[in-house]
N, C-alpha and C. Protein backbone atom coordinates (compact mmCIF):
# COMPACT_ATOMS: atom_id res chain seq x y z
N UNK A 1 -17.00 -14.20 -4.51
CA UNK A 1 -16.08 -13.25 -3.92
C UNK A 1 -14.64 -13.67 -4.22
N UNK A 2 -14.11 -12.42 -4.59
CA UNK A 2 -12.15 -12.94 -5.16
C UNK A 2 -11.90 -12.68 -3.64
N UNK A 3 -11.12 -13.79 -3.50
CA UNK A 3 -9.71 -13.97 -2.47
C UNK A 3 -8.72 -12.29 -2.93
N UNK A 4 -8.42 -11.71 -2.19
CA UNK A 4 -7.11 -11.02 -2.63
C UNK A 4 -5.76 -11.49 -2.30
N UNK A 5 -5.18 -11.06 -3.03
CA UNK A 5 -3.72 -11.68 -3.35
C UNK A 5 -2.97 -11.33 -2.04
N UNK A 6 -2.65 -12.14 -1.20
CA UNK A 6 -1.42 -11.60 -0.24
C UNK A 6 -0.62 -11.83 -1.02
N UNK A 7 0.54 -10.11 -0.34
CA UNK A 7 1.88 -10.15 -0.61
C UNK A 7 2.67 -9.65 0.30
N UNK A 8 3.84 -9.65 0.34
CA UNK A 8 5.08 -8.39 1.19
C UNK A 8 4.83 -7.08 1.22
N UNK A 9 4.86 -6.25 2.20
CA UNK A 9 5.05 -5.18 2.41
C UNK A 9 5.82 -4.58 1.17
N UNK A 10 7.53 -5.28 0.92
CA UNK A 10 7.94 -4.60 0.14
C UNK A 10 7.76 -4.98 -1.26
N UNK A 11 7.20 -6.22 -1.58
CA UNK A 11 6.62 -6.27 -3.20
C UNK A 11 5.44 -5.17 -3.35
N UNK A 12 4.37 -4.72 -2.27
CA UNK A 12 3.77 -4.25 -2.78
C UNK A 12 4.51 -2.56 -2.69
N UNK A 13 5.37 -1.86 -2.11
CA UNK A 13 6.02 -0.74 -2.25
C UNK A 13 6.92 -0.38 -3.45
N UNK A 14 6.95 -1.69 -3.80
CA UNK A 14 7.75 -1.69 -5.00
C UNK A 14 6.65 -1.23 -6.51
N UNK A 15 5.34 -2.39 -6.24
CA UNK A 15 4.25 -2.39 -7.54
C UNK A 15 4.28 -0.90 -7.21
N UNK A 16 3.52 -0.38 -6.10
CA UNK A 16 3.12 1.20 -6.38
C UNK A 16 4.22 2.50 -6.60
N UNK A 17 5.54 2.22 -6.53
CA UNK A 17 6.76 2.56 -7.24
C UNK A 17 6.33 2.68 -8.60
N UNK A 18 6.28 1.75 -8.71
CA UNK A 18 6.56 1.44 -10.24
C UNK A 18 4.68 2.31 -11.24
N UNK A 19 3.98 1.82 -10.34
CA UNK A 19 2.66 2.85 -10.81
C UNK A 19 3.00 4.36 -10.82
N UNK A 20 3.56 5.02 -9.68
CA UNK A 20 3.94 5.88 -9.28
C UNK A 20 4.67 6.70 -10.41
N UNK A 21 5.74 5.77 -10.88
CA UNK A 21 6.66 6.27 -11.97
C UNK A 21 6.36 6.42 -13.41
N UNK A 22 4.86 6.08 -13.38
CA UNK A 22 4.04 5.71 -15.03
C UNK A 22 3.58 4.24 -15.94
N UNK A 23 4.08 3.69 -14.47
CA UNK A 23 4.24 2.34 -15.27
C UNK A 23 2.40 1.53 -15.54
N UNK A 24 1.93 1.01 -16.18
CA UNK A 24 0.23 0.81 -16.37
C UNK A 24 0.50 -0.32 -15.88
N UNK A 25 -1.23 -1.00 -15.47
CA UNK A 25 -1.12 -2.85 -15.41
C UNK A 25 -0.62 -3.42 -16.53
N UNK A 26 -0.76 -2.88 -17.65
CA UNK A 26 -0.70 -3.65 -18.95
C UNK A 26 0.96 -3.99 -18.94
N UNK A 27 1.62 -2.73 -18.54
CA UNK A 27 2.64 -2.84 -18.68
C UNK A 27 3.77 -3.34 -17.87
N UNK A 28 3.09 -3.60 -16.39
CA UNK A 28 3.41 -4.55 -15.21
C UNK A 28 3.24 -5.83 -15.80
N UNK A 29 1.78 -6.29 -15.78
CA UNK A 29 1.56 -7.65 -16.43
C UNK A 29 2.79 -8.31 -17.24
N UNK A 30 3.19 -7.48 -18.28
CA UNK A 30 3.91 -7.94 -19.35
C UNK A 30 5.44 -8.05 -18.53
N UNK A 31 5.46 -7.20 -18.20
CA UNK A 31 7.24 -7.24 -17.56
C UNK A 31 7.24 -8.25 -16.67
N UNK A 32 6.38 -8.40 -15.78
CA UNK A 32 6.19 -10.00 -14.49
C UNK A 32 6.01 -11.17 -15.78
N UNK A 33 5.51 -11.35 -16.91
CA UNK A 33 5.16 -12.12 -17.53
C UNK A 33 6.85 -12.85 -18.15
N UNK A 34 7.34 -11.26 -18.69
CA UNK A 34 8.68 -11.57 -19.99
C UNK A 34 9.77 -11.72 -18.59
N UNK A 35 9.31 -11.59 -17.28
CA UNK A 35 10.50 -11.98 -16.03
C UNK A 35 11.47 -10.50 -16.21
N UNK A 36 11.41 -9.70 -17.00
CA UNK A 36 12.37 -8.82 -17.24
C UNK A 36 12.35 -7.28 -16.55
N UNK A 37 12.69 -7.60 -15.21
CA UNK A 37 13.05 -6.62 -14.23
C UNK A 37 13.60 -5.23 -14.86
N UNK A 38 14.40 -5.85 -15.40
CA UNK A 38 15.05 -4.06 -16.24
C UNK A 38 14.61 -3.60 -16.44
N UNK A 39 13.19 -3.31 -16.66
CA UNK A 39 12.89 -2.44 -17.84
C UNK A 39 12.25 -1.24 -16.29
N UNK A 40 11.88 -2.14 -15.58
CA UNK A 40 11.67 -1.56 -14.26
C UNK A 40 12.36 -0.31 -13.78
N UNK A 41 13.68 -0.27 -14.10
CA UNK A 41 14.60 0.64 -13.99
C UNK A 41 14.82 2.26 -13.74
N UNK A 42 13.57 2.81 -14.76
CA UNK A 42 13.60 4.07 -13.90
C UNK A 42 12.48 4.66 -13.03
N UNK A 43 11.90 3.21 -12.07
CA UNK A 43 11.49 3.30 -11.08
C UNK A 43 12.11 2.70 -9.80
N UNK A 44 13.35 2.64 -10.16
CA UNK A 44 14.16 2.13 -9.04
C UNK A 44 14.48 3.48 -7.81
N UNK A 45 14.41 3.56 -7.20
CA UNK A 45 15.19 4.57 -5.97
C UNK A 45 16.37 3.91 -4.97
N UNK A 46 16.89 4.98 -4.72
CA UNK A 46 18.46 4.38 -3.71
C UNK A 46 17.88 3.49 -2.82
N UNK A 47 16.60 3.39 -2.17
CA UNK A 47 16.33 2.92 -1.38
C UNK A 47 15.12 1.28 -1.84
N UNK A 48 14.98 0.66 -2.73
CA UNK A 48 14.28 0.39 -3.61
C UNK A 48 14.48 -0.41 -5.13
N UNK A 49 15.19 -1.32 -5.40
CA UNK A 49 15.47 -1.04 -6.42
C UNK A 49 14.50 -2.53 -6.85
N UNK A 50 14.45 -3.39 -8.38
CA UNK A 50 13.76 -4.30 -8.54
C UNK A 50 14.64 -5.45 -8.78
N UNK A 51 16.01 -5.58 -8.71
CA UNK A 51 16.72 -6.66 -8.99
C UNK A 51 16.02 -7.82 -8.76
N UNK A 52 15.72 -8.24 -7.94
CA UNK A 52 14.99 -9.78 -7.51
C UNK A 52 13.50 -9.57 -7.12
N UNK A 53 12.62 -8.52 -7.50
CA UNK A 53 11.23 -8.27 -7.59
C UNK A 53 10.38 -9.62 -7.65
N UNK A 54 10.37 -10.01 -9.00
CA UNK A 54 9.59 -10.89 -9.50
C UNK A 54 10.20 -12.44 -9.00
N UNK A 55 11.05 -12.30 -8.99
CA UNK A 55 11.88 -14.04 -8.23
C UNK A 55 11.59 -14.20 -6.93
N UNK A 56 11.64 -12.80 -6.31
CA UNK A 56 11.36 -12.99 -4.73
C UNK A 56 9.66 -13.31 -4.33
N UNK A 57 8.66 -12.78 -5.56
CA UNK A 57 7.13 -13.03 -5.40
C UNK A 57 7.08 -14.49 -5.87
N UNK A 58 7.88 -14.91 -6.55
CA UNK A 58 7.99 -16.80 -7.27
C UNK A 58 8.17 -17.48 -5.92
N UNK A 59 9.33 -16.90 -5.43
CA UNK A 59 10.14 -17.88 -4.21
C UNK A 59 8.84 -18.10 -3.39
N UNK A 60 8.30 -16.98 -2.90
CA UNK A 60 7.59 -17.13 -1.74
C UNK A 60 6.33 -16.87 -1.86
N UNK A 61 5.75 -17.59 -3.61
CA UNK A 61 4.47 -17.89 -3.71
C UNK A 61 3.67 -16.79 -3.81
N UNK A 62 3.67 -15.43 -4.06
CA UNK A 62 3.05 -14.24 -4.58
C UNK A 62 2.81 -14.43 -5.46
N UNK A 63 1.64 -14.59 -5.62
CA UNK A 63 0.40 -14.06 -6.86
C UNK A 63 0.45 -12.75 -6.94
N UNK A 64 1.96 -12.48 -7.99
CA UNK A 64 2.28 -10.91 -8.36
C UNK A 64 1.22 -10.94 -9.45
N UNK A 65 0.89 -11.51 -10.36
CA UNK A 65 0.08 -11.10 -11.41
C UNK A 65 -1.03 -10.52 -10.95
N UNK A 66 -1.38 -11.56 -10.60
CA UNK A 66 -3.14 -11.30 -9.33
C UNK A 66 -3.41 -10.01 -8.66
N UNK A 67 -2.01 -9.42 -7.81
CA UNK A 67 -1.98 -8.43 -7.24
C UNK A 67 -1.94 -6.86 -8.24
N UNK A 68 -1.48 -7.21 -9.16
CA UNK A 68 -1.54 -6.37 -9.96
C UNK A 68 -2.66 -5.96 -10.34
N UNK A 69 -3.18 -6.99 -10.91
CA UNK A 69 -4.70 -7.15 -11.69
C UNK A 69 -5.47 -6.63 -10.89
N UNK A 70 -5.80 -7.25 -9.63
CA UNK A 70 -7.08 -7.26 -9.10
C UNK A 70 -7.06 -6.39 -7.48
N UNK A 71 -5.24 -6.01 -7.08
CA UNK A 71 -5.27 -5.67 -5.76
C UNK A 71 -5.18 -6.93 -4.61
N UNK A 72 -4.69 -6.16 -3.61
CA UNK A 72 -3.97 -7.27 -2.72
C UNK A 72 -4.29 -6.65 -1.07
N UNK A 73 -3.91 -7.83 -0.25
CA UNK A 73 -3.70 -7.60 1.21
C UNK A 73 -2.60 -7.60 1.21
N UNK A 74 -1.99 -6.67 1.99
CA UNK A 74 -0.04 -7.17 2.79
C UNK A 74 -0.15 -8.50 4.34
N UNK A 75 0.28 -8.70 3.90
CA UNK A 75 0.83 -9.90 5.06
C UNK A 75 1.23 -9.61 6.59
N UNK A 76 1.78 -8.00 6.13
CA UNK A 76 2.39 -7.58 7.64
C UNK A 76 2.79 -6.14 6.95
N UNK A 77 3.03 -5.15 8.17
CA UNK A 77 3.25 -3.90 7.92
C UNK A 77 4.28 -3.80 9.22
N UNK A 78 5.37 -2.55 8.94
CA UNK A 78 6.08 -2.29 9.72
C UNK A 78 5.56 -0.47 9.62
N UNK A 79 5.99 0.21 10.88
CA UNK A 79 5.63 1.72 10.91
C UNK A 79 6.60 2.15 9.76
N UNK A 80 7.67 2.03 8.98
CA UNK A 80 8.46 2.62 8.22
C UNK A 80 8.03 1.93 7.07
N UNK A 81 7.51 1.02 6.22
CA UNK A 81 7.18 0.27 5.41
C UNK A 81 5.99 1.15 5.35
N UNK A 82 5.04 1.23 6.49
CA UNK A 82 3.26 1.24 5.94
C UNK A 82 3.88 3.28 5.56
N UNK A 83 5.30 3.76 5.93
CA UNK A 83 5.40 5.59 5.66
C UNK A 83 5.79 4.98 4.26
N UNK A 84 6.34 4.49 3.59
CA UNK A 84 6.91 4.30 2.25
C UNK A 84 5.76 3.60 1.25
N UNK A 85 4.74 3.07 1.91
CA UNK A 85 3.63 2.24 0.98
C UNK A 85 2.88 4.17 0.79
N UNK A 86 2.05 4.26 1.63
CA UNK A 86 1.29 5.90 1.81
C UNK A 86 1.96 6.59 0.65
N UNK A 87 2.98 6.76 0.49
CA UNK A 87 4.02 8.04 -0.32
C UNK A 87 3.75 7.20 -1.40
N UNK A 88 4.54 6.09 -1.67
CA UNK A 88 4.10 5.81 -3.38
C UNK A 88 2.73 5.81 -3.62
N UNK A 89 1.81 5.39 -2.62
CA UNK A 89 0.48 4.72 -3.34
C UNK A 89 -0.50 6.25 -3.42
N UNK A 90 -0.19 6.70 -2.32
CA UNK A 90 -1.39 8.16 -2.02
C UNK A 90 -0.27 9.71 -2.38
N UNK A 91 0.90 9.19 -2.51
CA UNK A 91 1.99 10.81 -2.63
C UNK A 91 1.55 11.34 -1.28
N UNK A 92 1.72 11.23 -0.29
CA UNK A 92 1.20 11.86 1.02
C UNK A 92 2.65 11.02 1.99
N UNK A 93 3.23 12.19 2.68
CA UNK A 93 4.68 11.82 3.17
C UNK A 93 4.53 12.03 4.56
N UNK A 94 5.01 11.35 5.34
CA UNK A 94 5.18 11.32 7.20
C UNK A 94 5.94 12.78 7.56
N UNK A 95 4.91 12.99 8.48
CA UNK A 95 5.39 14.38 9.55
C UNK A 95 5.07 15.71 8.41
N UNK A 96 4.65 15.68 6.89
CA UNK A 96 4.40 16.80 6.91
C UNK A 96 3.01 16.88 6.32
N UNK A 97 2.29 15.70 5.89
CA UNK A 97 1.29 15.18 5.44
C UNK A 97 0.28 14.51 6.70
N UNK A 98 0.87 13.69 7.44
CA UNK A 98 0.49 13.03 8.49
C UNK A 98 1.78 12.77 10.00
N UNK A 99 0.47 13.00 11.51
CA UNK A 99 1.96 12.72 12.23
C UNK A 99 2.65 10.84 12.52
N UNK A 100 3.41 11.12 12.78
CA UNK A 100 4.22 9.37 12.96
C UNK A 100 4.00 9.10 14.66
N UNK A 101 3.67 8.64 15.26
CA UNK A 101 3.87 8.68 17.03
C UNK A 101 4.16 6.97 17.27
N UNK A 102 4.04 6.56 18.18
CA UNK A 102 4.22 5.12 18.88
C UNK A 102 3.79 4.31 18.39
N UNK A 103 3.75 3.74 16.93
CA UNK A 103 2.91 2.69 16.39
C UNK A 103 1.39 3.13 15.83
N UNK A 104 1.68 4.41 15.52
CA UNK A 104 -0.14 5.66 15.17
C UNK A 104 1.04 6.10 14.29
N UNK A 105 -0.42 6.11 13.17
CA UNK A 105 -0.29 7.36 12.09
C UNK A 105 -1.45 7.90 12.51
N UNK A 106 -1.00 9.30 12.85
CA UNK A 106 -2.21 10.38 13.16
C UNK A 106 -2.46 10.91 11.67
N UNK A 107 -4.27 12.01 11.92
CA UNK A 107 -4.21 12.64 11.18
C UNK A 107 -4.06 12.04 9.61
N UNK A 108 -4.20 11.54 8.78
CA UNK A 108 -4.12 10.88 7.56
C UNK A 108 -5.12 11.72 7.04
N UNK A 109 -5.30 12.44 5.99
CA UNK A 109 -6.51 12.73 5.37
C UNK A 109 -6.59 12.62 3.77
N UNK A 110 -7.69 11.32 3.70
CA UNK A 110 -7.98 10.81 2.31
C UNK A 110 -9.29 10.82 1.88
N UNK A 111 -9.49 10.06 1.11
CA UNK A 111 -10.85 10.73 0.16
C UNK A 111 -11.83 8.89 0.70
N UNK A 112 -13.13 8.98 0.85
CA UNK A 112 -13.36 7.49 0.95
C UNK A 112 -12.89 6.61 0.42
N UNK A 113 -12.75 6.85 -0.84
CA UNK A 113 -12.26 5.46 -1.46
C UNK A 113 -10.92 5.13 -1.45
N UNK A 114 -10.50 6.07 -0.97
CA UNK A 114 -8.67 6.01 -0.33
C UNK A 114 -9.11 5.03 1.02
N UNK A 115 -9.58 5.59 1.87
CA UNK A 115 -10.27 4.81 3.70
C UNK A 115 -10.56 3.58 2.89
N UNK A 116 -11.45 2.90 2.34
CA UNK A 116 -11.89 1.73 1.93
C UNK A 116 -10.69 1.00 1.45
N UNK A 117 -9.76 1.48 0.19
CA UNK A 117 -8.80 0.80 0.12
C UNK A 117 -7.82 0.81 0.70
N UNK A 118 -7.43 1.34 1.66
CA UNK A 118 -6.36 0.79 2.69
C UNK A 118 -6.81 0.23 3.95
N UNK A 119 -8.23 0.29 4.07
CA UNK A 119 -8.47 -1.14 4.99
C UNK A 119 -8.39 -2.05 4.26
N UNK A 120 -9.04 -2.37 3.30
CA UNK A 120 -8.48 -3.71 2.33
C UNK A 120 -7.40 -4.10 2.56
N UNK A 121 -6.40 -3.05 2.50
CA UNK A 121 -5.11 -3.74 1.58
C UNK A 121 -4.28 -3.81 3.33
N UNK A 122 -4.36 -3.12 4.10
CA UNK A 122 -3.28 -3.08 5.22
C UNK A 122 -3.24 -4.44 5.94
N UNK A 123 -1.86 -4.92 7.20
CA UNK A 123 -2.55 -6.07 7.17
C UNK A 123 -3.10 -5.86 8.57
N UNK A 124 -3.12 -7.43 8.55
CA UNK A 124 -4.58 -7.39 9.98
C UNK A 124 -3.84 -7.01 11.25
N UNK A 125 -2.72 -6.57 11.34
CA UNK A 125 -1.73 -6.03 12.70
C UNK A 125 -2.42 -4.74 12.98
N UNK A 126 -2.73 -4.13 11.93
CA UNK A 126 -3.32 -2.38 12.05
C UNK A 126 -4.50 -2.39 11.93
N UNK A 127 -5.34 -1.71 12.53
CA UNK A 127 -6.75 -0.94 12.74
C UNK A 127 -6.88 0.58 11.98
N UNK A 128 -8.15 0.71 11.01
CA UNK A 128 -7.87 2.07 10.89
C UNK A 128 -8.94 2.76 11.72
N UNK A 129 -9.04 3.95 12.25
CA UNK A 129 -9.84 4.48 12.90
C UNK A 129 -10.02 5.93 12.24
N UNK A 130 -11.33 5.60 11.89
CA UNK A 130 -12.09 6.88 10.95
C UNK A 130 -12.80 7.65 11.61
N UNK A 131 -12.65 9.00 10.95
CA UNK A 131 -13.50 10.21 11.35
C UNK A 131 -13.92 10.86 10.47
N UNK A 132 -15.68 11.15 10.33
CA UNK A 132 -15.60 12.21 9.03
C UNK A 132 -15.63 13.81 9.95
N UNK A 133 -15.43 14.73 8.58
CA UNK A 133 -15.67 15.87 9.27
C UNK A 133 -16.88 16.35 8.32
N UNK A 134 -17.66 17.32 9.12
CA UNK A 134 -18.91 17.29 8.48
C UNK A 134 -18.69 18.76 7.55
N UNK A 135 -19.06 19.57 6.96
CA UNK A 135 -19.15 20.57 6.69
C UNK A 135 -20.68 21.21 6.84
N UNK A 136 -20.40 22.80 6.66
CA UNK A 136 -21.43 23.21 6.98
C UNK A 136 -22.80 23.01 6.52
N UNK A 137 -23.00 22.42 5.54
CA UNK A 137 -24.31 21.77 4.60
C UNK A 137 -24.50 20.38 5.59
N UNK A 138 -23.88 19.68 6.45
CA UNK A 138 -23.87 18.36 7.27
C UNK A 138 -23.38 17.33 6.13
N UNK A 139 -22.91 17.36 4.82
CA UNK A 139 -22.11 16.44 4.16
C UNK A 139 -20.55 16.39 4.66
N UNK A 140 -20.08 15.19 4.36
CA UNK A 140 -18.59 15.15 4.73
C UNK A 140 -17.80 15.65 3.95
N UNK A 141 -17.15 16.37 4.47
CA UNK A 141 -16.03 17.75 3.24
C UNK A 141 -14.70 16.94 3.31
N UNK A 142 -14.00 16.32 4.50
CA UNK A 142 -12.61 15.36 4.69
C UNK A 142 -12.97 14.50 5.54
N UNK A 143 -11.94 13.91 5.58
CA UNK A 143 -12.22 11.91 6.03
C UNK A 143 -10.55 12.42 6.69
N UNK A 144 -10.87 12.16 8.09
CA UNK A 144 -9.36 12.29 8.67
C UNK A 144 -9.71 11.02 9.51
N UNK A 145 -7.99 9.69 9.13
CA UNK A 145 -8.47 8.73 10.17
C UNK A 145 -6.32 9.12 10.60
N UNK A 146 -7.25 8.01 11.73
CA UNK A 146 -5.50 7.68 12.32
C UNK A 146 -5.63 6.28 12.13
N UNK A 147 -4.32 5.45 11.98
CA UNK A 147 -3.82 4.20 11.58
C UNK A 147 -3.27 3.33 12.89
N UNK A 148 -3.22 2.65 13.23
CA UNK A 148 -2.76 2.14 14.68
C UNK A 148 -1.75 0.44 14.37
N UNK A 149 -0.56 0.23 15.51
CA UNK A 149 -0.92 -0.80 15.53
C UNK A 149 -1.98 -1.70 16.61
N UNK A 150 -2.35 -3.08 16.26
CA UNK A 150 -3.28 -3.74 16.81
C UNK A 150 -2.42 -4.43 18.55
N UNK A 151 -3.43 -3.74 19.63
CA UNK A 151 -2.86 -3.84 20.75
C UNK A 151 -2.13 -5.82 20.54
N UNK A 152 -3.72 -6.62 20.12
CA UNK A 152 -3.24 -8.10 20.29
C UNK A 152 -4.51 -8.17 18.98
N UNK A 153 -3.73 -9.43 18.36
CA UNK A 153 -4.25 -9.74 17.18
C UNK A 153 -5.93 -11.09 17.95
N UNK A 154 -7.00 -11.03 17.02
CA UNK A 154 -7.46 -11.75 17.36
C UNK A 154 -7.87 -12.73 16.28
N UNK A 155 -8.32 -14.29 16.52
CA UNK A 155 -8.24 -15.14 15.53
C UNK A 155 -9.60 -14.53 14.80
N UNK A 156 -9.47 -14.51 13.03
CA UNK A 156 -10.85 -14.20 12.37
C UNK A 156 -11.04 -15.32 11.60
């Protein structure tokens, strides 16, 4: 069994930026490899940009390659971080896609293998709580969960 790569909330908002914008593994790999942030560039947003991307996953021991390659856990999620991870990674945006309330993302609706990989990847602060909906044949037609944070963390 692979370990997955922990990382930051915002290294990984940044990788799926940068997927988001066209960018391949091949072509992540190589840019984390040649250190050369620039090229990153027109996946930067006002809010976002990659100046210290790859130095900041060095500093603080991110296995950016790894995460790339193989997928990752986040370390920690904030309610405005886990609305900005959703939008790059799934294109699905807060309040008109899903609602935002007290530490809940209501309503989310993804495909299973969307549900599977963001329990993977979220960190252990949040719970997801799944629902299928059945359709009229009794197969599941949508997967609506809500996202929570975790009342109190427990040791695993």
């Amino acid at each position: 069994m692979t370990i997955m790569a922990a990382i930051s909330q915002s290294t990984a908002i940044l990788l799926e930026r940068a997927r988001q914008a066209g960018f391949t593994t091949e072509e992540l790999l190589d840019i984390v490899a040649a250190n050369d942030e620039s090229r990153l560039e027109r996946a930067a947003t006002e809010h976002f940009t990659y100046e210290d991307w790859i130095s900041y996953a060095k500093e603080h021991g991110e296995p950016l390659e790894q995460a790339i390659r193989e997928g990752y856990r986040l370390t920690f999620n904030t309610v405005n971080g886990l609305k900005w991870w959703l939008r790059y990674k799934y294109d699905i945006v807060a309040e008109e896609d899903y609602e935002v309330g007290d530490g809940r993302f209501n309503g989310l609706k993804l495909n299973a293998a969307q549900i599977v990989e963001l329990k993977q990847v979220i960190a252990r602060n949040w719970v997801v709580i799944d629902e299928a909906e059945n359709g009229p044949d009794g197969s599941v037609q949508n997967r609506v969960i809500d996202v929570a944070v975790r009342a109190k963390l427990t040791e695993a």
